[in-house]
C-alpha atoms as a PDB file:
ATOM      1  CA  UNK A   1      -0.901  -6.383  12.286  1.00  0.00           C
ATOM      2  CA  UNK A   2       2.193  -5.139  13.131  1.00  0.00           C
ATOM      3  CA  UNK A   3       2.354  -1.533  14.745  1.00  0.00           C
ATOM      4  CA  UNK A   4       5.186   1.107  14.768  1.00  0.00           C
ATOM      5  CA  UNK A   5       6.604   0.179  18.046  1.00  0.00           C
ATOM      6  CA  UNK A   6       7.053  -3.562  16.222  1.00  0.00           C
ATOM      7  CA  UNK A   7      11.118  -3.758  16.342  1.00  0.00           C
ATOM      8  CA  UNK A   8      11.172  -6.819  14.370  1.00  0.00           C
ATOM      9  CA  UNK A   9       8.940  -5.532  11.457  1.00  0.00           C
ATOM     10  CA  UNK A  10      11.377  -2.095  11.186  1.00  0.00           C
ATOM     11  CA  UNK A  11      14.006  -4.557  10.871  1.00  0.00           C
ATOM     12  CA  UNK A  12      12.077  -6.373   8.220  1.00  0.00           C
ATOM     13  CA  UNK A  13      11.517  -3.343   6.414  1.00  0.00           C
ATOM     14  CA  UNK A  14      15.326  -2.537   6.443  1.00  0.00           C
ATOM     15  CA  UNK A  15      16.335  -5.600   5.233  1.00  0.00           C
ATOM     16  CA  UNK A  16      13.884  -5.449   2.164  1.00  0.00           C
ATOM     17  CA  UNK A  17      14.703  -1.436   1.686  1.00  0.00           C
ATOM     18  CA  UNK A  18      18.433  -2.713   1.968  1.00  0.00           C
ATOM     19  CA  UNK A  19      17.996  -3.949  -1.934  1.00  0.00           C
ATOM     20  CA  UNK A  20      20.647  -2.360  -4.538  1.00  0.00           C
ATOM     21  CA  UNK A  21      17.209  -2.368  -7.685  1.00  0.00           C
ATOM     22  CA  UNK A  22      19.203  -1.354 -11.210  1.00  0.00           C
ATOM     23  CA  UNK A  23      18.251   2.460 -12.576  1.00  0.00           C
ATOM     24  CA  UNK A  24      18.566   4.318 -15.099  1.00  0.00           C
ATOM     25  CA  UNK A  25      18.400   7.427 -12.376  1.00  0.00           C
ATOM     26  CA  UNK A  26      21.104   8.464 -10.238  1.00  0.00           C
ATOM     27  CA  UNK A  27      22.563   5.687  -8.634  1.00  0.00           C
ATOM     28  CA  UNK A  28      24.244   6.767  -4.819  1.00  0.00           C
ATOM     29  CA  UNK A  29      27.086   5.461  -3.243  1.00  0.00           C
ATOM     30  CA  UNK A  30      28.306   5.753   0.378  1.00  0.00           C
ATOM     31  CA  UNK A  31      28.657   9.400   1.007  1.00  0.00           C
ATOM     32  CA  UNK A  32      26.143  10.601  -1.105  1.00  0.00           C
ATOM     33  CA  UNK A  33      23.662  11.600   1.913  1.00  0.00           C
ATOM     34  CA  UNK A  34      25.184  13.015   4.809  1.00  0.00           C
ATOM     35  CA  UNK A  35      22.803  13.054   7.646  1.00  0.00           C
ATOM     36  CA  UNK A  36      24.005  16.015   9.875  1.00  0.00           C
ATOM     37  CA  UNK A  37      21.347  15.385  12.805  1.00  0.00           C
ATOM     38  CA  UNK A  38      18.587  13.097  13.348  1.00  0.00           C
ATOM     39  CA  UNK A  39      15.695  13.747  15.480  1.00  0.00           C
ATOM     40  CA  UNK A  40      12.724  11.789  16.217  1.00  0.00           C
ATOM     41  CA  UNK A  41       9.453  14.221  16.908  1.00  0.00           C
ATOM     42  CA  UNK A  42       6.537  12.374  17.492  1.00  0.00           C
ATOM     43  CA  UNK A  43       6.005   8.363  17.888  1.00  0.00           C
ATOM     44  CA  UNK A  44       2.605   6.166  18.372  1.00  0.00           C
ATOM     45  CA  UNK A  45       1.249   4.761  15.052  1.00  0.00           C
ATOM     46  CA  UNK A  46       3.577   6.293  12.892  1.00  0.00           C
ATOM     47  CA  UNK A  47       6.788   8.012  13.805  1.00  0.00           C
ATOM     48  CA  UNK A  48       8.085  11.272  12.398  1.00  0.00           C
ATOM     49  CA  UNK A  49      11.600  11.841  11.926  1.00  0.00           C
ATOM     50  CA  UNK A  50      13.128  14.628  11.156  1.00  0.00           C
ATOM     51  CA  UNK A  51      17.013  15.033   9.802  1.00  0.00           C
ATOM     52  CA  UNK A  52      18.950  17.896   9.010  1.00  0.00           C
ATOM     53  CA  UNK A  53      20.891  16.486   5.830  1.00  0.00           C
ATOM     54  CA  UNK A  54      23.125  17.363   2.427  1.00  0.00           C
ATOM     55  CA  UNK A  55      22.654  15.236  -0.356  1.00  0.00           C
ATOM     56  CA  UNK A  56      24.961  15.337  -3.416  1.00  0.00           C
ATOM     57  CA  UNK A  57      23.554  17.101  -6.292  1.00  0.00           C
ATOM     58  CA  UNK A  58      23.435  15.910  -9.829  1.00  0.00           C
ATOM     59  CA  UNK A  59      26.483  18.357 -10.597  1.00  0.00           C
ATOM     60  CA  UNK A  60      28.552  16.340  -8.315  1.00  0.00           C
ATOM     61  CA  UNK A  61      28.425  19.203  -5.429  1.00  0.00           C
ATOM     62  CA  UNK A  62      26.592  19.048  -2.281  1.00  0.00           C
ATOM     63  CA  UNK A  63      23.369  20.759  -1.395  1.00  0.00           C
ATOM     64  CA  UNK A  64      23.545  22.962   1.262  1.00  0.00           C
ATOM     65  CA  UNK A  65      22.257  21.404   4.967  1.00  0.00           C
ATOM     66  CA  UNK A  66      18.355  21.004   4.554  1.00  0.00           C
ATOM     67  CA  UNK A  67      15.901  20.144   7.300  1.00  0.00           C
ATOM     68  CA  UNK A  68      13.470  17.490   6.234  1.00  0.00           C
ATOM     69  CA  UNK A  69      10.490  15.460   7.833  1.00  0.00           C
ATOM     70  CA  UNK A  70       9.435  12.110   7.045  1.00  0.00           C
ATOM     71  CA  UNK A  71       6.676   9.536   8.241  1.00  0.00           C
ATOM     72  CA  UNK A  72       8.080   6.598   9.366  1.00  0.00           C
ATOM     73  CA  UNK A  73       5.709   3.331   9.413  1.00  0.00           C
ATOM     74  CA  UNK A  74       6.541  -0.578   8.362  1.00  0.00           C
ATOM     75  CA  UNK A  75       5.721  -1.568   5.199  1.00  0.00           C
ATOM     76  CA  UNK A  76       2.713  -2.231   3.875  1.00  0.00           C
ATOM     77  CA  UNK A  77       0.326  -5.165   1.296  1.00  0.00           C
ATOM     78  CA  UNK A  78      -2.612  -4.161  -1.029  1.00  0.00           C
ATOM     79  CA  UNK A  79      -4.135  -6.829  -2.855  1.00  0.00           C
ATOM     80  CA  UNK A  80      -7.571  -6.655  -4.903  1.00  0.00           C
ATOM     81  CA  UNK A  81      -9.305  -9.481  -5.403  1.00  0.00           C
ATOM     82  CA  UNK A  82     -10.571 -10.513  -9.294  1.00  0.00           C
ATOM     83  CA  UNK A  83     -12.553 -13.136 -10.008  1.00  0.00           C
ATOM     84  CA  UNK A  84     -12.107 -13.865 -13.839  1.00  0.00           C
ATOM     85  CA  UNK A  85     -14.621 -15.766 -15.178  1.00  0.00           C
ATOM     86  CA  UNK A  86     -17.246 -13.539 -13.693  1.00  0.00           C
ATOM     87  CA  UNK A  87     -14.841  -9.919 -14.454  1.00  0.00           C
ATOM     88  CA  UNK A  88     -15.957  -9.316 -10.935  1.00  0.00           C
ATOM     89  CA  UNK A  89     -13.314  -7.494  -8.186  1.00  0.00           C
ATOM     90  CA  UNK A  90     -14.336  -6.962  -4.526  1.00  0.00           C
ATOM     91  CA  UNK A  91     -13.907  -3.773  -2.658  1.00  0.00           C
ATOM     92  CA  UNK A  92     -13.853  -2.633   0.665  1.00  0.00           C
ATOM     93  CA  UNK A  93     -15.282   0.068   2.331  1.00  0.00           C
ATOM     94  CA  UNK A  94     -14.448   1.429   5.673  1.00  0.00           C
ATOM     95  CA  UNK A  95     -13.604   4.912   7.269  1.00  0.00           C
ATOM     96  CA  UNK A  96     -10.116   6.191   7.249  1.00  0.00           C
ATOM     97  CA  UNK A  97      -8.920   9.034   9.421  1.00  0.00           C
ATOM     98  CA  UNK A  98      -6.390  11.071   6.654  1.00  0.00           C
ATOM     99  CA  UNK A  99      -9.661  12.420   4.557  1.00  0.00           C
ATOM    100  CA  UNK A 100     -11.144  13.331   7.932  1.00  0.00           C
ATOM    101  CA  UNK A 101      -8.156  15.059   8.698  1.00  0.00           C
ATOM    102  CA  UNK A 102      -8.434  16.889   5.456  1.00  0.00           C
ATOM    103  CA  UNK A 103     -11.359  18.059   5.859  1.00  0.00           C
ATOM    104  CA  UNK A 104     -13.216  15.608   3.148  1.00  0.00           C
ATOM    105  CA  UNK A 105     -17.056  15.507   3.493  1.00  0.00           C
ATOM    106  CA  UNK A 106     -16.780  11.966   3.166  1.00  0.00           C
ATOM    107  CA  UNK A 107     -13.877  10.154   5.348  1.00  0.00           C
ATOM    108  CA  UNK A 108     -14.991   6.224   3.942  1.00  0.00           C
ATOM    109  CA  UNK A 109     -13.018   4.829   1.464  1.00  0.00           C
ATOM    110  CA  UNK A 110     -13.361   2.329  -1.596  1.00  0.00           C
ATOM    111  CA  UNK A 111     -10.420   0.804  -1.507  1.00  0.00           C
ATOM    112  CA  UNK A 112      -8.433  -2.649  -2.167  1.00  0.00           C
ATOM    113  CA  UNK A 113      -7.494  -4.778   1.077  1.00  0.00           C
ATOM    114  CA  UNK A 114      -4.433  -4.012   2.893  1.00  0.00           C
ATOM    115  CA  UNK A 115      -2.586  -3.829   5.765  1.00  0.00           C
ATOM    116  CA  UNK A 116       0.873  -3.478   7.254  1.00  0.00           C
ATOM    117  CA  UNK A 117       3.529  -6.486   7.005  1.00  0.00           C
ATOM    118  CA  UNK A 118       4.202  -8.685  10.081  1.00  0.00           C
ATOM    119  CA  UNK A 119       7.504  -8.988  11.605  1.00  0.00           C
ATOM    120  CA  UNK A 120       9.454 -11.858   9.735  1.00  0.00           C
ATOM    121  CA  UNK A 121       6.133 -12.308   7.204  1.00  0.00           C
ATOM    122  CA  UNK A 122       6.409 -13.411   3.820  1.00  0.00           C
ATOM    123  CA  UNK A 123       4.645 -10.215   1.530  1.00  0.00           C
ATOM    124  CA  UNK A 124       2.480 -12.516  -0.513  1.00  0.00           C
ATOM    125  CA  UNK A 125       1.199 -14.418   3.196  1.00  0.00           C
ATOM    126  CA  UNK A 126       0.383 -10.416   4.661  1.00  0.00           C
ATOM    127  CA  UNK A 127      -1.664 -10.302   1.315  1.00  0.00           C
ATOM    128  CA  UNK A 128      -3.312 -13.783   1.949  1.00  0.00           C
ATOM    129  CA  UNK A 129      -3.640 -13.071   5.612  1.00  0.00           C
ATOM    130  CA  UNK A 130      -5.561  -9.774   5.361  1.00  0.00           C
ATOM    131  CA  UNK A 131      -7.839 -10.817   2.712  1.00  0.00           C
ATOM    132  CA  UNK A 132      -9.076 -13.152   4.863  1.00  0.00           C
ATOM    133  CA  UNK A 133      -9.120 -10.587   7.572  1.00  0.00           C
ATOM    134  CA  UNK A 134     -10.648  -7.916   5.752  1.00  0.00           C
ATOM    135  CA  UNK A 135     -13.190 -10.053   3.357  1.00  0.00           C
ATOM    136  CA  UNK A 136     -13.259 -13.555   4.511  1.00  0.00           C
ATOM    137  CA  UNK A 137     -11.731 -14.251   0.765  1.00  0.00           C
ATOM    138  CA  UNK A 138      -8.758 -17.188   0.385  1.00  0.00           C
ATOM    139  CA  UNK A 139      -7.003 -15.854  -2.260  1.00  0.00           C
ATOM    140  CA  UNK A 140      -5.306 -18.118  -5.404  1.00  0.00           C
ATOM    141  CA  UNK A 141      -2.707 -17.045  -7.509  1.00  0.00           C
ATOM    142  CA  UNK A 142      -1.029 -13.919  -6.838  1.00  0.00           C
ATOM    143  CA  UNK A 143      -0.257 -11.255  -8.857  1.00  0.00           C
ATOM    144  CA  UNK A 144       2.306  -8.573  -8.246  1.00  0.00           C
ATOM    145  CA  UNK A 145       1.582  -5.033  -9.346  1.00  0.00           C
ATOM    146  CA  UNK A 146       4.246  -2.934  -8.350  1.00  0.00           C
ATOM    147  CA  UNK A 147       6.123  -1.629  -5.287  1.00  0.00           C
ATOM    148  CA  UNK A 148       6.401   1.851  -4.901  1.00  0.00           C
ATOM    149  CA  UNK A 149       6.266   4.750  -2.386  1.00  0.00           C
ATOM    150  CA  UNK A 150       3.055   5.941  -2.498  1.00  0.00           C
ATOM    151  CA  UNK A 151       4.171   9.710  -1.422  1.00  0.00           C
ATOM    152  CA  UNK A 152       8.140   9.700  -1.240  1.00  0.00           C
ATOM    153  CA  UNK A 153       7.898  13.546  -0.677  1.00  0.00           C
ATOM    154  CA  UNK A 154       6.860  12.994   2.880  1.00  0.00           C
ATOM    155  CA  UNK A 155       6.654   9.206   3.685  1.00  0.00           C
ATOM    156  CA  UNK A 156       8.387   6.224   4.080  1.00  0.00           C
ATOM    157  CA  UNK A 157       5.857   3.515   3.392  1.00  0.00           C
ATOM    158  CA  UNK A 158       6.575   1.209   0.896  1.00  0.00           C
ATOM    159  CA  UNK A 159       3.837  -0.515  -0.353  1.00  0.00           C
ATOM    160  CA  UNK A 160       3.497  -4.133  -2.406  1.00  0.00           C
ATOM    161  CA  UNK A 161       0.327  -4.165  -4.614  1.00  0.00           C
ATOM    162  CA  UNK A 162      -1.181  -7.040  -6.068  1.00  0.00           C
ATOM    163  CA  UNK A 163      -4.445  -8.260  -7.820  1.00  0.00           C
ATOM    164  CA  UNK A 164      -5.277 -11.690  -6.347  1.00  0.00           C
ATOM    165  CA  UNK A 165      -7.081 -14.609  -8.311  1.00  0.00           C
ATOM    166  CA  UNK A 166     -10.264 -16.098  -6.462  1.00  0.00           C
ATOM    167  CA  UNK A 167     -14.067 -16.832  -6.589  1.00  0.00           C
ATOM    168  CA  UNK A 168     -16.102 -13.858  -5.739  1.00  0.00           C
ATOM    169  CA  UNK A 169     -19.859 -15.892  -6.147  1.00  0.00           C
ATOM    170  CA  UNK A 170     -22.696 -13.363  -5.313  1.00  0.00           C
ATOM    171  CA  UNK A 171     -23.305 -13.665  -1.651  1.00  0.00           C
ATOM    172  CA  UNK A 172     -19.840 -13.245  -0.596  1.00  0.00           C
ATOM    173  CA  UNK A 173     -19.600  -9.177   0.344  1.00  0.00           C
ATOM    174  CA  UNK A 174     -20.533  -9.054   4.229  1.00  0.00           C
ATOM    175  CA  UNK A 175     -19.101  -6.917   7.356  1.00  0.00           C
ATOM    176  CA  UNK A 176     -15.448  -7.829   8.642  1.00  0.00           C
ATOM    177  CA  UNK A 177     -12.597  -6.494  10.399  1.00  0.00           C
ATOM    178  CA  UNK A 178     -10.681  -7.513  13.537  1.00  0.00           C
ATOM    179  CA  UNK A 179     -12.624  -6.149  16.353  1.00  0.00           C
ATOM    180  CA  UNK A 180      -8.952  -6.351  18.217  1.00  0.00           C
ATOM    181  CA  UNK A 181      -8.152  -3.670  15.876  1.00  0.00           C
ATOM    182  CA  UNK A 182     -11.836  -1.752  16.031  1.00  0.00           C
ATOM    183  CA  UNK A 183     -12.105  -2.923  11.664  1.00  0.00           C
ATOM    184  CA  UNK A 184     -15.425  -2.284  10.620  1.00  0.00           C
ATOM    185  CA  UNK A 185     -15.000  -3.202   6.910  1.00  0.00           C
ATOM    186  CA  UNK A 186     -17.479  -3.779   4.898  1.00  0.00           C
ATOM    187  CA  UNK A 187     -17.309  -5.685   0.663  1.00  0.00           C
ATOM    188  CA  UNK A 188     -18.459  -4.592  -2.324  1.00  0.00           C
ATOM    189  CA  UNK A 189     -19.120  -7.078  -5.046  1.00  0.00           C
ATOM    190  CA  UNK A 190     -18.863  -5.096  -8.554  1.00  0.00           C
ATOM    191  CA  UNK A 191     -18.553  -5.230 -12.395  1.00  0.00           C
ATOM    192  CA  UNK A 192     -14.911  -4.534 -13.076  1.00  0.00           C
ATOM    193  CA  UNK A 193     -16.385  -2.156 -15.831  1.00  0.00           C
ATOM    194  CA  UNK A 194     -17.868  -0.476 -13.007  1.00  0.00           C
ATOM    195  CA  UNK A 195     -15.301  -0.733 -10.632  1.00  0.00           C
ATOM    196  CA  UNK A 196     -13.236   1.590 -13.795  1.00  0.00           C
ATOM    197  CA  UNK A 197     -16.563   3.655 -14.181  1.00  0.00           C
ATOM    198  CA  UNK A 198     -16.046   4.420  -9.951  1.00  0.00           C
ATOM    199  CA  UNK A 199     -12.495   5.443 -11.174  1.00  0.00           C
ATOM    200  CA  UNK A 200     -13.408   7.768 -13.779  1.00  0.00           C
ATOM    201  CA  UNK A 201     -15.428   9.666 -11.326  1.00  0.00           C
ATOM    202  CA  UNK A 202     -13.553   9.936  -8.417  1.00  0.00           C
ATOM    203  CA  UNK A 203     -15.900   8.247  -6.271  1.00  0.00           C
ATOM    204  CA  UNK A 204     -12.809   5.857  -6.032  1.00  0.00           C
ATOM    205  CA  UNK A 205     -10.269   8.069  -4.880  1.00  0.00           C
ATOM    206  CA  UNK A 206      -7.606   5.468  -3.054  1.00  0.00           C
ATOM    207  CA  UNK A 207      -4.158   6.086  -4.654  1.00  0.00           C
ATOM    208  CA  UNK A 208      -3.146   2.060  -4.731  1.00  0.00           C
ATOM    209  CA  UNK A 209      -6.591   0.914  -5.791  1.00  0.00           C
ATOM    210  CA  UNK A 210      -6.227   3.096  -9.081  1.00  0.00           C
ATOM    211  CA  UNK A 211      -3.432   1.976  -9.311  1.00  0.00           C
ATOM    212  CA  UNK A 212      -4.510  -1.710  -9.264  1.00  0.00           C
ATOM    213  CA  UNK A 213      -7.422  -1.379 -11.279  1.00  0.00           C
ATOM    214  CA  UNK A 214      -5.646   0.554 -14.078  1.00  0.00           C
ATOM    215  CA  UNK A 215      -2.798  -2.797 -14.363  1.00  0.00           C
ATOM    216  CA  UNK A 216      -5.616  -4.852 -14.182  1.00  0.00           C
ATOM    217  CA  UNK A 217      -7.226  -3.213 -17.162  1.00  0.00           C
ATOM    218  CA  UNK A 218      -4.100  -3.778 -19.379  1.00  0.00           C
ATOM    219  CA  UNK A 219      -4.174  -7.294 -18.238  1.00  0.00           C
ATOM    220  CA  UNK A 220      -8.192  -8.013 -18.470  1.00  0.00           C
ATOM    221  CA  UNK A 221      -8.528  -9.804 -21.447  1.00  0.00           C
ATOM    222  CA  UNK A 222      -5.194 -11.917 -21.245  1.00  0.00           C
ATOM    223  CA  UNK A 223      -7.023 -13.194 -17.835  1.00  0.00           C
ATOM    224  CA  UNK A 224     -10.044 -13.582 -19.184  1.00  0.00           C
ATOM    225  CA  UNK A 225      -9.818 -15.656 -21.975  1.00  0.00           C
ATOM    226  CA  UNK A 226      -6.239 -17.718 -21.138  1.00  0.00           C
ATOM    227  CA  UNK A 227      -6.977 -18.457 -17.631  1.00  0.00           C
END
């Protein structure tokens, strides 16, 4: 997995965030962000940087200089596995230090599987790669989701979601995780009517996983019943 001090993988991520995507939004040219000073304040997983900036304004004029922070990690893979025949996904479970830091009663997560993108790594091979890290799953046909900043307000994670085609046959949750990376992940094997019932309540409460689940739900029955 790659970490933040993982040159190669920043330069993979500006190479993919170096893109021109068409919009209907405001659509900047060279100029458009002036970056005044740039500071970085803190670096180990993540970085934080912090830039004192004008951007132009949809008037045409310039904002006046603002000072604004941003996490700075590589980019990262979700992928939930859906077995079809069976309308089965798999989740995973495992603790995760930002509801901790929150203050949430409960810090372990139901989530999808993911993990950050490798230095020079495909985005569909990351998905492939951590499912089998994360669930002991190989993964079929791919599905992509969306990609999308999960929180643009204050991070700069980009993050490639997909649903991913397999077997799930009963037997096949169990404990995984890289001990290299101290993982202890553990699978889930549920009713995708539950998995939206889970939703509903909040019990799951992992932005990309809604996210997921609620394509998947539009795209169910086509999956279903044409294969």
């Amino acid at each position: 997995m790659a970490g933040f001090d993982d040159e190669a993988a920043l330069r993979s991520v500006a190479a993919r965030a170096a893109v021109r995507r068409v919009t209907r939004g405001f659509d900047p040219g060279e100029g458009d962000v002036q970056i005044e000073a740039a500071a970085e304040a803190y670096r180990a997983f993540f970085s934080v940087q912090e830039y004192d900036l004008r951007y132009r304004r949809f008037d045409g004029s310039f904002s006046p200089s603002v000072r604004r922070a941003a996490f700075v990690s590589v980019d990262a893979v979700t992928v939930l596995p859906y077995d079809a025949a069976r309308d089965l996904v798999l989740l995973i479970e495992q603790f995760r230090a930002g509801p901790l830091a929150r203050g949430d009663v409960n810090p372990w997560q139901f989530e999808a599987i993911a993990g950050r993108i490798d230095a020079d790594e495909a985005v569909e091979d990351a998905a492939r790669r951590e499912a089998v890290e994360e669930a002991g799953l190989q993964l079929g046909v791919l599905l992509p989701v969306a990609r999308y900043y999960p929180s643009p307000g204050i991070s700069a994670e980009c993050l490639y979601s997909y649903v991913g085609l397999c077997e799930l046959p009963d037997g096949v949750e169990g404990v995984f995780g890289l001990a290299g990376e101290a993982e202890d992940i553990r699978g889930h094997l549920i009713a995708f009517e539950e998995a939206m019932a889970m939703a509903a309540s909040g019990e799951i409460g992992n932005a990309p996983t809604l996210l997921t689940l609620f394509w998947l739900a539009g795209q169910r029955n086509r999956l279903r019943f044409t294969g």
